[in-house]
Protein backbone atom coordinates (compact mmCIF):
# COMPACT_ATOMS: atom_id res chain seq x y z
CA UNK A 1 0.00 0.00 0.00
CA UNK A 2 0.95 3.36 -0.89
CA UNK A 3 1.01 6.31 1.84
CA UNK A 4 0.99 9.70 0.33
CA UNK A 5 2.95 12.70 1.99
CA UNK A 6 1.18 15.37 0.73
CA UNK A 7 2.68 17.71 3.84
CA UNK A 8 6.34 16.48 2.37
CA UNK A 9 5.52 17.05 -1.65
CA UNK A 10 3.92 20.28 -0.48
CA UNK A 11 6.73 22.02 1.19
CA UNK A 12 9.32 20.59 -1.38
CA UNK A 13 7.23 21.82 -4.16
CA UNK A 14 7.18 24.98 -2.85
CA UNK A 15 11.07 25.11 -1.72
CA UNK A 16 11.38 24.24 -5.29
CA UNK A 17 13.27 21.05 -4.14
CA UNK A 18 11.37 18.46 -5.21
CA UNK A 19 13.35 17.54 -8.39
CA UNK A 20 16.79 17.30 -5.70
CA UNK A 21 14.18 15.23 -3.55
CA UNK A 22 13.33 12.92 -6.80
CA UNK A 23 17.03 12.59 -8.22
CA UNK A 24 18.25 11.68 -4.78
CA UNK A 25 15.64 9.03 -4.04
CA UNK A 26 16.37 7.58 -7.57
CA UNK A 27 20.12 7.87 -7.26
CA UNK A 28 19.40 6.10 -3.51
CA UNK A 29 17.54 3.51 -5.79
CA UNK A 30 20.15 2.80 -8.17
CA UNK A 31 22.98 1.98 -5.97
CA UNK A 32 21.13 -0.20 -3.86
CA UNK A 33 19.47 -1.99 -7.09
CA UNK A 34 22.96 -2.63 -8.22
CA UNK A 35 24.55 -3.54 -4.92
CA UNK A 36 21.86 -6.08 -4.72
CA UNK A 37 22.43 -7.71 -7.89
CA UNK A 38 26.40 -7.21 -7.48
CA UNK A 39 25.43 -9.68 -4.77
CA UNK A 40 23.50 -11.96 -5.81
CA UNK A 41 25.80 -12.46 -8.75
CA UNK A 42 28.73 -13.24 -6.17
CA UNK A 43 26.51 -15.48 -4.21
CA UNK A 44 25.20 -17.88 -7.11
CA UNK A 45 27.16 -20.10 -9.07
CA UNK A 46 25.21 -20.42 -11.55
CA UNK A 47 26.09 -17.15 -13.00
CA UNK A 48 29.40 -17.24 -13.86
CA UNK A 49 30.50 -16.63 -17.69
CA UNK A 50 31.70 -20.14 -17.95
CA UNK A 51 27.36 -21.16 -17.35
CA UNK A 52 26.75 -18.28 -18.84
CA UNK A 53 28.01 -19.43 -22.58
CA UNK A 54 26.84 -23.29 -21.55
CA UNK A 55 23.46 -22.37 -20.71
CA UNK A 56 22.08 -18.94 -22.07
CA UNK A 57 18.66 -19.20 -21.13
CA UNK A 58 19.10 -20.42 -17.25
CA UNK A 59 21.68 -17.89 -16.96
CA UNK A 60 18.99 -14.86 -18.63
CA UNK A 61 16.37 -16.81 -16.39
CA UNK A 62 18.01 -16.31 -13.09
CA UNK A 63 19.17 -12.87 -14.01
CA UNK A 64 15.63 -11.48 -14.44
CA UNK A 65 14.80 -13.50 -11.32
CA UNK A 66 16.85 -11.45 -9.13
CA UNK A 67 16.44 -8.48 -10.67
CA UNK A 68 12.47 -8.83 -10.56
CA UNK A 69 13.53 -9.40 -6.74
CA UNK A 70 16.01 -6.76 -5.99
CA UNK A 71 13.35 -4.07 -7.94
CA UNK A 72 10.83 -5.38 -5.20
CA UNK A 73 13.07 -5.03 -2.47
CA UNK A 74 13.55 -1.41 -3.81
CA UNK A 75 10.04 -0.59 -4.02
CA UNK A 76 9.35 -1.83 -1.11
CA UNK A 77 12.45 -0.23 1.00
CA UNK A 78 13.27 2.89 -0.61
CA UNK A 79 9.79 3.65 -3.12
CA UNK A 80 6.74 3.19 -0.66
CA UNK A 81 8.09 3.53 2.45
């Protein structure tokens, strides 16, 4: 479920700070989207280049696996909170 913050969007809006607000939240987003996958990469063996050229389509299966996870973690941690 999504809370709204109208009180928050509000007084950025009218700070004119709202775009900082947005490119910080994305930029917050980012790193931790690609820390997550950084990890999960380092944790599976599965996805190493050597299954990678063995086994294309378990390799692109698992990689859209976590990164369907780590963009719920995201939303869920950093988007809706």
């Amino acid at each position: 479920m999504q809370i709204n913050n109208k009180p928050l969007y509000t007084t950025l809006l009218m700070q004119n700070e709202l775009t900082n607000h947005l490119v910080s939240v994305s930029i917050e987003a980012q790193n931790r989207f690609n820390f997550l996958m950084e990890s999960y990469q380092k944790s599976d063996k599965k996805l190493s280049e050597k299954s990678k050229e063995l086994n294309q389509l378990e390799w692109v299966k698992l990689m859209n696996n976590y990164k369907n996870i780590s963009e719920e973690i995201i939303l869920k941690e950093i988007i809706y909170i």
